[in-house]
Protein backbone atom coordinates (compact mmCIF):
# COMPACT_ATOMS: atom_id res chain seq x y z
CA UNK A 1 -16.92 11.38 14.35
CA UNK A 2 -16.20 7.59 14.31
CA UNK A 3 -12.35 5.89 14.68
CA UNK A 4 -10.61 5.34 11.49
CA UNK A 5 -11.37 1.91 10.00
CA UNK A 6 -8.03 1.04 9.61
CA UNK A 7 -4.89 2.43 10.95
CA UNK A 8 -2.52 5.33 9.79
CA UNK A 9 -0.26 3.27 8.33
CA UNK A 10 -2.40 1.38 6.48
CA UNK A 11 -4.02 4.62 4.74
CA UNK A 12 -0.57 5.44 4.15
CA UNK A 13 0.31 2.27 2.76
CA UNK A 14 -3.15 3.01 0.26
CA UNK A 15 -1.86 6.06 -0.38
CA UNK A 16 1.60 4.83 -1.35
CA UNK A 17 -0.21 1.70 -3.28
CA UNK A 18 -3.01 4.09 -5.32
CA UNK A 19 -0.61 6.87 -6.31
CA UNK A 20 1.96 4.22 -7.46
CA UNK A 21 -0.78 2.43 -9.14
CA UNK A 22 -2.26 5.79 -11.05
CA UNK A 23 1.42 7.51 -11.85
CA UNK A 24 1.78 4.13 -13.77
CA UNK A 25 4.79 3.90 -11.99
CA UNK A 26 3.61 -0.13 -11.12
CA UNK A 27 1.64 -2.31 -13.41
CA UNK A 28 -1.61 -3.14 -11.00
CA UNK A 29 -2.25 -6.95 -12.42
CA UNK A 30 1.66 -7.61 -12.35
CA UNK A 31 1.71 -6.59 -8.62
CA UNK A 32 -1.30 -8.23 -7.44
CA UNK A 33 -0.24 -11.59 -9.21
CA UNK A 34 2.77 -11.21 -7.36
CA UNK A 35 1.69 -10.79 -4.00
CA UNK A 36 -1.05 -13.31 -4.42
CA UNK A 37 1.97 -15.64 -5.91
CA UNK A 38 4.26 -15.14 -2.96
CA UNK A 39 2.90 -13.95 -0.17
CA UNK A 40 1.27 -16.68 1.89
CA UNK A 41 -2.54 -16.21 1.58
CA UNK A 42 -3.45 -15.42 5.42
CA UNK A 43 -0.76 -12.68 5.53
CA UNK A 44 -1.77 -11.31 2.24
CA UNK A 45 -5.71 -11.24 3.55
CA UNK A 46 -5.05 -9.96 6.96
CA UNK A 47 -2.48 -7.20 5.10
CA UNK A 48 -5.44 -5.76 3.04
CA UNK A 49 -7.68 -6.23 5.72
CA UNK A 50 -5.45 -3.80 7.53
CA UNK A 51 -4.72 -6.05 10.23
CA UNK A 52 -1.08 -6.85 10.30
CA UNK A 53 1.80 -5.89 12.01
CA UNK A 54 4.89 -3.64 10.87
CA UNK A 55 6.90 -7.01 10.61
CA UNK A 56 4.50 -8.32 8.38
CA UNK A 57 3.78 -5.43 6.52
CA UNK A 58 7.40 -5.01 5.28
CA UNK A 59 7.30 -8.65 4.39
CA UNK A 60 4.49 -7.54 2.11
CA UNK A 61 6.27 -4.42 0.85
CA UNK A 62 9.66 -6.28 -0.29
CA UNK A 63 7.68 -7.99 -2.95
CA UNK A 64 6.66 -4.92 -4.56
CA UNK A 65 8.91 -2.70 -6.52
CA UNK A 66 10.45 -1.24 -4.01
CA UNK A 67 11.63 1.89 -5.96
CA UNK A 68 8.98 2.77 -7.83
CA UNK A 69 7.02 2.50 -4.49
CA UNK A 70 9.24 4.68 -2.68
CA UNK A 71 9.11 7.24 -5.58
CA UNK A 72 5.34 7.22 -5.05
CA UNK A 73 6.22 7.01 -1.29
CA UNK A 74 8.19 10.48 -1.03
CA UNK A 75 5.91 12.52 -3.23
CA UNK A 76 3.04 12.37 -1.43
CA UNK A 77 3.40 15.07 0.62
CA UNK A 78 4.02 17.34 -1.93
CA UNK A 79 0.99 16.36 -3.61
CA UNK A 80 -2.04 19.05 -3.62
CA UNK A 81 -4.92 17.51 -0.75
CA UNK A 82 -8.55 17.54 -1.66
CA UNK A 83 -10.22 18.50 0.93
CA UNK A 84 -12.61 16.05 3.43
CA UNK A 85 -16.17 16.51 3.82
């Protein structure tokens, strides 16, 4: 089996983003405006890229709503898994 493309804290950071997104807990074109607004554009690219470090990524993360994300954030384990191929 091949390495993970990107690291496990950047699928968990996905995982945290997409549930947050489809609980409509965060409006999707508010947040991205945001980020894209505020974040300087080589930290925002290399953060979805999945290359950036845990300093960085908190930068990221404080310009999100930070509570509905950590809603999202502590459910996820108790969410049902579909399982992999």
């Amino acid at each position: 089996m091949p390495p993970a493309a990107h690291s496990a804290r950047a699928r968990a950071m996905d995982a945290v983003l997409l549930r947050a997104l489809d609980s409509g807990r965060v409006d999707g074109p508010a947040l991205f405006a945001r980020l894209f607004a505020d974040v300087p554009m080589r930290r925002l690219l290399r953060f979805l890229d999945g290359r950036t470090g845990l300093f960085e990524d908190l930068s990221v993360g404080l310009r999100t709503p930070i509570g509905p994300m950590l809603r999202s954030a502590a459910e996820l384990p108790r969410l049902p898994r579909r399982p992999s191929d």
